[in-house]
N, C-alpha and C. Protein backbone atom coordinates (compact mmCIF):
# COMPACT_ATOMS: atom_id res chain seq x y z
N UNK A 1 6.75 -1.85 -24.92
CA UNK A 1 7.10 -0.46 -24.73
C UNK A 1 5.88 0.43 -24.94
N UNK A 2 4.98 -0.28 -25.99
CA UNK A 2 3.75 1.11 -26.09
C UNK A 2 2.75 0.79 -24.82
N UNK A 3 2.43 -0.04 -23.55
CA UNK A 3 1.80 -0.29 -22.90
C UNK A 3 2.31 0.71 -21.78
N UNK A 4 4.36 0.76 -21.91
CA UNK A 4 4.66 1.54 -20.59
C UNK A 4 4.17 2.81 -20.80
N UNK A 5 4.23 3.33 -22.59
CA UNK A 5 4.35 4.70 -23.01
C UNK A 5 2.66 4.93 -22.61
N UNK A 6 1.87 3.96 -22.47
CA UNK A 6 -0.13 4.55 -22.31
C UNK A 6 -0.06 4.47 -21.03
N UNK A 7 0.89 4.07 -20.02
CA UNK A 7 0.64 3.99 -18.57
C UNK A 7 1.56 5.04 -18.11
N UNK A 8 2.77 5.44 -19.03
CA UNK A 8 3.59 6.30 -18.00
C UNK A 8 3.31 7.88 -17.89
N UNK A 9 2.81 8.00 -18.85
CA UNK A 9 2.73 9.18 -19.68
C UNK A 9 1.53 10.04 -18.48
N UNK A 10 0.43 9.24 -18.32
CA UNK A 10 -0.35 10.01 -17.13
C UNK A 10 -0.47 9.51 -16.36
N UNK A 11 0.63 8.69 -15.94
CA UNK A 11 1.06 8.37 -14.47
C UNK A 11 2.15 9.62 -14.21
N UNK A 12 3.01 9.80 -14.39
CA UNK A 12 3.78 10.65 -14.41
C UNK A 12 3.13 11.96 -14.26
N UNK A 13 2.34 12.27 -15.22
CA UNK A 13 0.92 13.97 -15.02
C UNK A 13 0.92 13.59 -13.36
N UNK A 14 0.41 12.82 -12.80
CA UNK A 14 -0.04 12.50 -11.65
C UNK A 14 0.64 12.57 -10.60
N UNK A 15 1.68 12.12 -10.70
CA UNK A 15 2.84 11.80 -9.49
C UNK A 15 3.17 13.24 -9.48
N UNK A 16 3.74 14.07 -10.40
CA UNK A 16 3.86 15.68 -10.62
C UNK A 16 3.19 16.26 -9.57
N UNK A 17 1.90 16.17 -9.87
CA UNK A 17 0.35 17.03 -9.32
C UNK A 17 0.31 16.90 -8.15
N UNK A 18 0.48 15.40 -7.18
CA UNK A 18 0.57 14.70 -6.36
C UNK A 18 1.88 15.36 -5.82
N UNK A 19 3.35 15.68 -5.81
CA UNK A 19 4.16 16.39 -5.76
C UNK A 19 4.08 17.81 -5.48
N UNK A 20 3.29 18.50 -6.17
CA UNK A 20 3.37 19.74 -6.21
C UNK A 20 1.89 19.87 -5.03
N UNK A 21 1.01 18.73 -4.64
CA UNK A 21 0.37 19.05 -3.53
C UNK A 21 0.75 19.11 -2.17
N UNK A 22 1.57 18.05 -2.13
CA UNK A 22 2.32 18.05 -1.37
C UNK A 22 2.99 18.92 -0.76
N UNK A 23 4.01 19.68 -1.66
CA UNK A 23 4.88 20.90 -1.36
C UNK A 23 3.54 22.05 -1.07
N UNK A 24 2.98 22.23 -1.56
CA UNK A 24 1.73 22.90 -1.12
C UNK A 24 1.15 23.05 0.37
N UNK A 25 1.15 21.66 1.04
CA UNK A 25 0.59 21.22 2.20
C UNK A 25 2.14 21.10 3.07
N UNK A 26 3.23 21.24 2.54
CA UNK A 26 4.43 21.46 3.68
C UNK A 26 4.14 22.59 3.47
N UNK A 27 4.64 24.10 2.58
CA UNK A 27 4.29 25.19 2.94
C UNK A 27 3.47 25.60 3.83
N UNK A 28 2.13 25.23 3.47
CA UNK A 28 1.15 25.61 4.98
C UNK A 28 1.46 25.40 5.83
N UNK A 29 2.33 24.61 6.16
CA UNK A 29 2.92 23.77 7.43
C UNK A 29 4.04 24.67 8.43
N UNK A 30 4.72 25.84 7.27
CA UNK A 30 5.48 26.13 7.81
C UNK A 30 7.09 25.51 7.18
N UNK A 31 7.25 24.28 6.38
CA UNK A 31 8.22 23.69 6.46
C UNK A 31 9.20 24.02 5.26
N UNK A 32 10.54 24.08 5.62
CA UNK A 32 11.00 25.04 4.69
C UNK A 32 12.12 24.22 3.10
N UNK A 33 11.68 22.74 3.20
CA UNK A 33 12.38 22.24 2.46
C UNK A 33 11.72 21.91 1.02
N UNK A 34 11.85 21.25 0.09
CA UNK A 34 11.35 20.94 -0.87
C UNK A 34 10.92 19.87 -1.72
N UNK A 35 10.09 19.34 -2.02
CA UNK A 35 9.74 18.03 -2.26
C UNK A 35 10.18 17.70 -3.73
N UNK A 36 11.38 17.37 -3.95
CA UNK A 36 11.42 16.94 -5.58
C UNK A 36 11.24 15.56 -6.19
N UNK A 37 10.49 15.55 -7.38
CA UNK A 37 10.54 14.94 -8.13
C UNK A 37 11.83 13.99 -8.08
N UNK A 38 12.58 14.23 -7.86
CA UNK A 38 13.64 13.32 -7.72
C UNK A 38 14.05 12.52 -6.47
N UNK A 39 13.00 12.77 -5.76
CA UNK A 39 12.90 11.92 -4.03
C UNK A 39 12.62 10.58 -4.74
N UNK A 40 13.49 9.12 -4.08
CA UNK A 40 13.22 8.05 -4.33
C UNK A 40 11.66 7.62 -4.38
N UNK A 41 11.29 7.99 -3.23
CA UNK A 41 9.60 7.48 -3.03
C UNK A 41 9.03 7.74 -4.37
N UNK A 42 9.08 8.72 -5.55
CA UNK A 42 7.97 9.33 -6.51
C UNK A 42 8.55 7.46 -7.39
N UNK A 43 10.09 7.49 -7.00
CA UNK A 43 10.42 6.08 -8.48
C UNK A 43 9.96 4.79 -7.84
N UNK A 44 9.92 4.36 -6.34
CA UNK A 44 9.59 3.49 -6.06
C UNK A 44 7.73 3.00 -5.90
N UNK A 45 7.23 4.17 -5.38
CA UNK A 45 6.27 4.05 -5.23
C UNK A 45 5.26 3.93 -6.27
N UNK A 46 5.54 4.90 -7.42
CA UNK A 46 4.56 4.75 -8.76
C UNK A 46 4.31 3.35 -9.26
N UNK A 47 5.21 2.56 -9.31
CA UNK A 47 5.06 1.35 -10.09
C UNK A 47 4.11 0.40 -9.39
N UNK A 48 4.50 0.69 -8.30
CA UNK A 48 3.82 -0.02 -7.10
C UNK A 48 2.38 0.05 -7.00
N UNK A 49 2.19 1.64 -7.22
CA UNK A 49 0.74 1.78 -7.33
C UNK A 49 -0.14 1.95 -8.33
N UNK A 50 0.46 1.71 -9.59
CA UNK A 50 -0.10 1.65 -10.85
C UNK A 50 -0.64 -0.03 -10.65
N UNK A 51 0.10 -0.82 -9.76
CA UNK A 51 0.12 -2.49 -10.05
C UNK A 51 -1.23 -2.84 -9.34
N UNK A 52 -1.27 -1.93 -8.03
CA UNK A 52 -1.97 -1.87 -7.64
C UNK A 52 -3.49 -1.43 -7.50
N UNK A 53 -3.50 -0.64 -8.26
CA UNK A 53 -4.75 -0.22 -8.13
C UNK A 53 -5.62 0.46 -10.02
N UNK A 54 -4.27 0.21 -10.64
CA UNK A 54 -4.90 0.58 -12.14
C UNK A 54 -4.72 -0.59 -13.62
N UNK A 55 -3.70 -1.08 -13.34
CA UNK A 55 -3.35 -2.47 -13.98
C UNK A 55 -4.68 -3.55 -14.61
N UNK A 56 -5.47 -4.15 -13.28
CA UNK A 56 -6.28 -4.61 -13.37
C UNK A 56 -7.44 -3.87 -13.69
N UNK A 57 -7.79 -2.64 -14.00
CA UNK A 57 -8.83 -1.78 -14.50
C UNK A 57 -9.36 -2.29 -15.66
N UNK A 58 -10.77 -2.65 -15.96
CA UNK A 58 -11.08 -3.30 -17.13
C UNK A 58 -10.45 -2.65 -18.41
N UNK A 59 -10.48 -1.04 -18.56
CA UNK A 59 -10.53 -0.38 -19.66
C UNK A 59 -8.92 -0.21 -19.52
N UNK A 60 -7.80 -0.74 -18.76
CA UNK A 60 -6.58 -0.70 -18.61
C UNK A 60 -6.37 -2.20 -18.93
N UNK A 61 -7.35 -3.02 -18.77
CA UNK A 61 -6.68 -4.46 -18.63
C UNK A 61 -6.56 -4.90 -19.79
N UNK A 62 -8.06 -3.88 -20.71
CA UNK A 62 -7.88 -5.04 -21.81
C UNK A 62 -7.43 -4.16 -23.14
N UNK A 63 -6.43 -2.84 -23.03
CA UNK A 63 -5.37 -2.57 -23.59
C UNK A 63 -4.08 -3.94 -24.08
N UNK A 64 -4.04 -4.10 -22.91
CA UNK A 64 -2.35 -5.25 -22.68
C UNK A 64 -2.69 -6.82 -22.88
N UNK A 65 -3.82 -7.16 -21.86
CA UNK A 65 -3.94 -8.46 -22.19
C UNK A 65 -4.74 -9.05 -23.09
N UNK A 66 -4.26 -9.55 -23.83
CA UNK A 66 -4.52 -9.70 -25.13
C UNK A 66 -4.51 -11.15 -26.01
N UNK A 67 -5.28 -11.51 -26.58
CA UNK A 67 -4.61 -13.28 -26.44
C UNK A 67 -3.61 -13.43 -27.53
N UNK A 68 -3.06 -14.45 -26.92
CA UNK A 68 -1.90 -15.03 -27.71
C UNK A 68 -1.85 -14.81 -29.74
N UNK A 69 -2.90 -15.26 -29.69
CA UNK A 69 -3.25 -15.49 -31.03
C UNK A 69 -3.54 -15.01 -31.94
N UNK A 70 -4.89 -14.59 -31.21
CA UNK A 70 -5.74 -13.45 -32.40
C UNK A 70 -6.02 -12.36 -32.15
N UNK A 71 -4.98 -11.95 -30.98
CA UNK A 71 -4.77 -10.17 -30.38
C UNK A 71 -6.50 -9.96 -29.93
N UNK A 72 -7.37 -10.15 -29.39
CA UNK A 72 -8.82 -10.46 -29.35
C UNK A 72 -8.74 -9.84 -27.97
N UNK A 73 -8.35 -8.73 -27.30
CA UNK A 73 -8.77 -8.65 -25.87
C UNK A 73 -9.60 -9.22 -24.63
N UNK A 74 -9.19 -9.48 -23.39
CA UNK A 74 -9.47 -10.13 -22.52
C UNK A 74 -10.97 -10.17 -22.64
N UNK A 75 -11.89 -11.03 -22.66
CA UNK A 75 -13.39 -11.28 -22.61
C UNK A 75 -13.77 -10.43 -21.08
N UNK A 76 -15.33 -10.03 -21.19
CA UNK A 76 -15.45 -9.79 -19.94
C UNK A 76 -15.99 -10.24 -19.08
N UNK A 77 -16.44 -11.82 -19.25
CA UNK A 77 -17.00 -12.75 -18.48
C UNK A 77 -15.42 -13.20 -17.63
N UNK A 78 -14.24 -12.84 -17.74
CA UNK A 78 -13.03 -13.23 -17.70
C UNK A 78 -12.58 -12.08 -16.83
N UNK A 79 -12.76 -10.84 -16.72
CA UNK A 79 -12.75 -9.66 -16.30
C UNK A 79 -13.17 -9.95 -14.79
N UNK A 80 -14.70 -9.95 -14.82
CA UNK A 80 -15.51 -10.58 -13.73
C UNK A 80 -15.23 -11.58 -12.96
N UNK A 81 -15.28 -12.65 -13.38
CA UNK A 81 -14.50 -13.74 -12.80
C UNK A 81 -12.99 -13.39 -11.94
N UNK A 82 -12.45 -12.37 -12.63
CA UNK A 82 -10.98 -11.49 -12.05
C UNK A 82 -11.26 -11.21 -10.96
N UNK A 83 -12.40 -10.18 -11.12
CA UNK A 83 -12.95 -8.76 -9.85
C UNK A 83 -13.25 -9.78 -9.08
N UNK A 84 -14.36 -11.08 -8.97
CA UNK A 84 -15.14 -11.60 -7.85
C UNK A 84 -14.05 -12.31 -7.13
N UNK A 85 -12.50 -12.86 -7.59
CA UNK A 85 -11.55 -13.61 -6.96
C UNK A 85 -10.94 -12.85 -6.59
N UNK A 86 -10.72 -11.45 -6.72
CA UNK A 86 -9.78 -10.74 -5.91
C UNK A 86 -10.24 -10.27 -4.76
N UNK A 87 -11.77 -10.43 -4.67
CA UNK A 87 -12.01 -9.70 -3.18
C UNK A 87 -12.57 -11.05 -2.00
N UNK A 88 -12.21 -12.61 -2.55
CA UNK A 88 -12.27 -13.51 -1.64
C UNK A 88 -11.21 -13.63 -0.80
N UNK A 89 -11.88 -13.68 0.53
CA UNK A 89 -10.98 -13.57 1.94
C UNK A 89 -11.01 -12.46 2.26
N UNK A 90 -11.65 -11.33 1.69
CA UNK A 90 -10.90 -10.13 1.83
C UNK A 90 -11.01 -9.45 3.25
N UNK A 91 -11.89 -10.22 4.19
CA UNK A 91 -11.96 -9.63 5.19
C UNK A 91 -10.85 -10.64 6.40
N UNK A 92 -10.36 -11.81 5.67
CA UNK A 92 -8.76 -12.29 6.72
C UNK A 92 -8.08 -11.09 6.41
N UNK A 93 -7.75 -11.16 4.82
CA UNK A 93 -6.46 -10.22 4.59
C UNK A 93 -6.67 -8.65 5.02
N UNK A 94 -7.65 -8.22 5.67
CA UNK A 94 -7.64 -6.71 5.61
C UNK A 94 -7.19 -7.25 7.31
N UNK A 95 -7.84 -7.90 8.11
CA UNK A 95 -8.02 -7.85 9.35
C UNK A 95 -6.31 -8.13 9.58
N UNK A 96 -5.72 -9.30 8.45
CA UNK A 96 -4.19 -9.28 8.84
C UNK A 96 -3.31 -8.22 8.93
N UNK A 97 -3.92 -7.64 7.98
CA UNK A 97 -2.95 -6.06 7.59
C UNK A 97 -3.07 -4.85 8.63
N UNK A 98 -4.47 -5.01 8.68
CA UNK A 98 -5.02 -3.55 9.94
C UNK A 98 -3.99 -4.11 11.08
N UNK A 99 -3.50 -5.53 11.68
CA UNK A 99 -3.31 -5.76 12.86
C UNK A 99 -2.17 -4.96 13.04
N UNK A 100 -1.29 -5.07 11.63
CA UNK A 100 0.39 -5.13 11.45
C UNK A 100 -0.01 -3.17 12.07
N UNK A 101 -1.32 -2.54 11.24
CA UNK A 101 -0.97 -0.92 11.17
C UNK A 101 -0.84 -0.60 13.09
N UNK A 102 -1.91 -1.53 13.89
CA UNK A 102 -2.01 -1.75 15.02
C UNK A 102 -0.54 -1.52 15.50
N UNK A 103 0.11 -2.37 15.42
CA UNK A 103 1.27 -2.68 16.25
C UNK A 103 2.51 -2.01 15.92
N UNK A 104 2.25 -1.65 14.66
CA UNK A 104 3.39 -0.19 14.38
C UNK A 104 3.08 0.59 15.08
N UNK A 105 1.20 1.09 15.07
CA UNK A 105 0.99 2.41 16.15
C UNK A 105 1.50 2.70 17.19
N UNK A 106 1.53 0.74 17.63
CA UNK A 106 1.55 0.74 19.77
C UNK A 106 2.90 1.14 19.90
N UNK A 107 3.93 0.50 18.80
CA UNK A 107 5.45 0.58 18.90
C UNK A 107 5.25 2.41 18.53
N UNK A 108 5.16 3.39 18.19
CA UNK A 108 5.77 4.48 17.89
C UNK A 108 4.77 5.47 19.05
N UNK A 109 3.77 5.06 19.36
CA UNK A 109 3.41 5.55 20.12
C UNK A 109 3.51 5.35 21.57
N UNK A 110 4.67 4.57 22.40
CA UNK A 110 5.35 4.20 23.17
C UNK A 110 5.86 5.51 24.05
N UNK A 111 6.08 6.11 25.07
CA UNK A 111 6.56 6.93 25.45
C UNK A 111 7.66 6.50 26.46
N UNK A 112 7.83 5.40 26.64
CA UNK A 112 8.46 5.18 27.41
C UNK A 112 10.19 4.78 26.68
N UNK A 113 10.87 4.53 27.50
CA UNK A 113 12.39 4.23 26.89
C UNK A 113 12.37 2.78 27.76
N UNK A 114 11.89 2.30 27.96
CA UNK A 114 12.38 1.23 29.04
C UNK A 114 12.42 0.24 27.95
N UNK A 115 13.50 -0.52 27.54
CA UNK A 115 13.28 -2.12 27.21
C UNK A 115 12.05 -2.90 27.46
N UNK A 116 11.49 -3.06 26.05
CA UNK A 116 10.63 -4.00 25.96
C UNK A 116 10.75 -5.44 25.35
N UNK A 117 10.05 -6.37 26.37
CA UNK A 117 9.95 -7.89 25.50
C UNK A 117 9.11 -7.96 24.14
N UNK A 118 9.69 -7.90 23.24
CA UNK A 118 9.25 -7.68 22.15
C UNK A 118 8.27 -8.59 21.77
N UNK A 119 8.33 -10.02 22.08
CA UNK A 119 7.49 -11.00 21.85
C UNK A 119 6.00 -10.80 22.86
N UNK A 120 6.24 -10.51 24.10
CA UNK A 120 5.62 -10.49 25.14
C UNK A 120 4.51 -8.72 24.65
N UNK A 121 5.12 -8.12 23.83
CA UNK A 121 4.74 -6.61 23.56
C UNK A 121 3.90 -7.12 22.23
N UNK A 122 4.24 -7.55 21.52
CA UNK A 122 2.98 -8.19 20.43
C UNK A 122 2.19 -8.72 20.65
N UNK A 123 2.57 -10.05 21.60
CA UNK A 123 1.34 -10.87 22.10
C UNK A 123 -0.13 -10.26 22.37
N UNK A 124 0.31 -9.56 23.62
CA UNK A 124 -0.16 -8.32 24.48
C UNK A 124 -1.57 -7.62 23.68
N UNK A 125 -0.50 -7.09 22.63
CA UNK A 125 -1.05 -6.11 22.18
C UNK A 125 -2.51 -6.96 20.69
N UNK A 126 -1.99 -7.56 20.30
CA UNK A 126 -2.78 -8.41 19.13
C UNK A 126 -3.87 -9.24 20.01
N UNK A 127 -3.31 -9.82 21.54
CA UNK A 127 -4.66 -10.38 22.06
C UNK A 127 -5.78 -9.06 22.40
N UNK A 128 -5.30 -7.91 22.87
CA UNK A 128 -6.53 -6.98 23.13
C UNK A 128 -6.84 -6.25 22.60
N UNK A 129 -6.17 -6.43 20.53
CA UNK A 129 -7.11 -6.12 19.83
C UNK A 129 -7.84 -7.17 19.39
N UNK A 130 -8.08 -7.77 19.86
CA UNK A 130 -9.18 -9.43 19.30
C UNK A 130 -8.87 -10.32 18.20
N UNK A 131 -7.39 -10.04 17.83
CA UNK A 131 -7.13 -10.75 17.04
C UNK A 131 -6.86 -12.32 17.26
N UNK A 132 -7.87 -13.36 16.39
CA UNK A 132 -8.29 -14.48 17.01
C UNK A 132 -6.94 -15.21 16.44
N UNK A 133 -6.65 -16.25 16.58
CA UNK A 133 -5.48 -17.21 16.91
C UNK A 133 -4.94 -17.86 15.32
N UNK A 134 -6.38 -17.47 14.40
CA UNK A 134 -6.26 -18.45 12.86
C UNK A 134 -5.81 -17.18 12.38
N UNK A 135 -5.85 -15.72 12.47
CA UNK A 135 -5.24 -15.26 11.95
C UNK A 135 -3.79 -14.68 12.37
N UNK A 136 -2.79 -15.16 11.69
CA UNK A 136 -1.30 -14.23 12.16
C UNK A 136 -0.91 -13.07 12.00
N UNK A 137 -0.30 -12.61 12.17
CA UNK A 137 -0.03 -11.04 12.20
C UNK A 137 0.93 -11.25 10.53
N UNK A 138 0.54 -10.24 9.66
CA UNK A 138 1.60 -10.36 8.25
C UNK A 138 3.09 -9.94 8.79
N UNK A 139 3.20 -9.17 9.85
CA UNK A 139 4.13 -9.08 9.89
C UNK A 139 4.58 -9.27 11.79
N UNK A 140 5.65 -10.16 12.05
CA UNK A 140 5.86 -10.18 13.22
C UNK A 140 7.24 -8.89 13.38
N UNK A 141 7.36 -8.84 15.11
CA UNK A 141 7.94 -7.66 14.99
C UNK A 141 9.66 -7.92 15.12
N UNK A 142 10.20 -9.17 15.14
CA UNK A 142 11.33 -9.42 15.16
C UNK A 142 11.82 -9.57 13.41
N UNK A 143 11.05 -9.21 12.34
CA UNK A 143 11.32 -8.62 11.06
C UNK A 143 10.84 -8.02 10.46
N UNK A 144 10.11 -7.12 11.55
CA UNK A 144 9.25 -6.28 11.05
C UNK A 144 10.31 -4.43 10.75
N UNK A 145 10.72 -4.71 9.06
CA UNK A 145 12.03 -3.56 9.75
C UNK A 145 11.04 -1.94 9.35
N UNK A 146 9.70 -1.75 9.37
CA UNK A 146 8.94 -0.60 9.25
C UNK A 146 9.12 0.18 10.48
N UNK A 147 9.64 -0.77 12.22
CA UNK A 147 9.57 -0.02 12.84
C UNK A 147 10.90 1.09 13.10
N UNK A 148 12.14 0.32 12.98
CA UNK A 148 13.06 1.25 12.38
C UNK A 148 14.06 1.82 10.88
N UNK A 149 12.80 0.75 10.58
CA UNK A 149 13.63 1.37 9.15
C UNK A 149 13.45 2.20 7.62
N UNK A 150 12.92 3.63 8.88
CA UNK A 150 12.45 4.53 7.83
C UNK A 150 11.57 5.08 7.85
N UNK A 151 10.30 4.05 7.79
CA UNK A 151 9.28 4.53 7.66
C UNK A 151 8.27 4.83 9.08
N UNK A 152 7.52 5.89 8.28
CA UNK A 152 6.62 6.49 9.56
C UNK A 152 5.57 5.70 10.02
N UNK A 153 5.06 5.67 11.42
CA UNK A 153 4.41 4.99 11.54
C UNK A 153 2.85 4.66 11.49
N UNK A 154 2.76 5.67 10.32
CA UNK A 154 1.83 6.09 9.66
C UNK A 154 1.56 4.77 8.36
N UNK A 155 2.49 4.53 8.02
CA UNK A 155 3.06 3.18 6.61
C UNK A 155 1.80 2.52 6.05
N UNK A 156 1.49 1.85 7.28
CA UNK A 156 0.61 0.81 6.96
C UNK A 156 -1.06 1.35 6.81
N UNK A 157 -1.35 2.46 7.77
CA UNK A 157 -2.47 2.83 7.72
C UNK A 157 -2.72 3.73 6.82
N UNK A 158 -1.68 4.77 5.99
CA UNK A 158 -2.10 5.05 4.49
C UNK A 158 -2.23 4.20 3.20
N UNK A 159 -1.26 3.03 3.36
CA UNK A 159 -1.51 2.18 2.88
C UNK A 159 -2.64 1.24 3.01
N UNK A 160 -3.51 1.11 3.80
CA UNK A 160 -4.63 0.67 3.90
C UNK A 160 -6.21 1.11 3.37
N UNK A 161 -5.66 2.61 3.33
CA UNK A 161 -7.13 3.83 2.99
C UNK A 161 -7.31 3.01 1.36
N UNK A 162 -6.76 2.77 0.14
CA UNK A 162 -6.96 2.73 -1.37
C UNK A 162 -7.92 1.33 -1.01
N UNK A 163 -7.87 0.29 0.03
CA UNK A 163 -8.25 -0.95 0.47
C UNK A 163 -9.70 -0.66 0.38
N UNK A 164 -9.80 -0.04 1.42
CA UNK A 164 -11.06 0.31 1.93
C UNK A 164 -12.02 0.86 0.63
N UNK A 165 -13.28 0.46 0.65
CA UNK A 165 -14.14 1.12 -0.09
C UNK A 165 -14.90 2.16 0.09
C-alpha cells in the first residue's frame, strides 16, 4: 500500500493537469462539453501508463524492488542489464506496431462505402508498406476490434509517440 500511496499521489497531480489541458484545448476548439475526471479513460489509462513508462525508472524501481531478505534495493549493474534487454528487437517490435497504426489509418481513412475484402485489404496494404513476410502484423484485422470498437483512429499512433525517442 505505501508503494501505491508514492505512485498515486503524483500520478493523480498529473492525470488532473493532463485533464484540465485538455478541457483547455476543447474550449479553443469551440467544443461545448466537459472532460471529467470521472471519464473511464483517466481510471483505465493511468495504470497503464505508470507500468509503462515510470515503474521501471531506476529512482522508481528501486523504491519497490527490494530483495527478499535484506530489504537491500535493486543493484545497478541489475538496473542496466534491465534497460539494455528492454530495448532488444526493438526495431521488429516498433516496425510491428507502426504497421497495425498503418492499417487502422487505411481502414478510417477509406471514403468509400463499398464492401471490402478484408483479408485482400490488409494484404494490399502491409505489402506496399514494405512490410517483409518475418514480420506479422500485431494485430490482424478480423480481431482487430480498434477499428470499430471505440477507438479513434488515431489509437495506435499516440500510442506510439512515448516509444519513440
Amino acid at each position: 500500500m505505501e508503494l501505491l500511496d508514492k505512485v498515486w499521489a503524483p500520478a493523480l497531480k498529473a492525470a488532473i493537469n493532463d485533464r484540465d489541458q485538455i478541457q483547455q484545448m476543447v474550449k479553443r476548439q469551440g467544443g461545448k462539453f466537459m472532460f471529467e475526471s470521472s471519464d473511464w479513460w483517466m481510471y483505465t489509462e493511468l495504470p497503464s501508463q505508470i507500468m509503462e513508462h515510470w515503474a521501471t525508472e531506476p529512482e522508481v524501481l528501486k523504491t519497490y524492488a527490494l530483495h527478499y531478505q535484506t530489504g537491500e534495493p535493486i543493484p545497478d549493474q541489475l538496473i542496466e542489464k534491465m534497460e539494455k534487454s528492454s530495448i532488444f528487437n526493438q526495431g521488429f517490435t516498433s516496425v510491428e506496431f507502426l504497421s497495425a497504426c498503418y492499417l487502422d489509418m487505411a481502414y478510417h481513412m477509406q471514403k468509400d462505402t463499398v464492401p471490402v475484402d478484408i483479408a485482400r485489404f490488409e494484404k494490399d496494404l502491409l505489402t506496399k508498406i514494405g512490410l517483409i513476410p518475418e514480420i506479422e502484423p500485431r494485430y490482424h484485422s478480423w480481431y482487430f476490434t480498434h477499428i470499430t470498437g471505440g477507438y479513434d483512429a488515431g489509437y495506435h499512433t499516440a500510442h506510439a509517440q512515448p516509444r519513440l525517442p
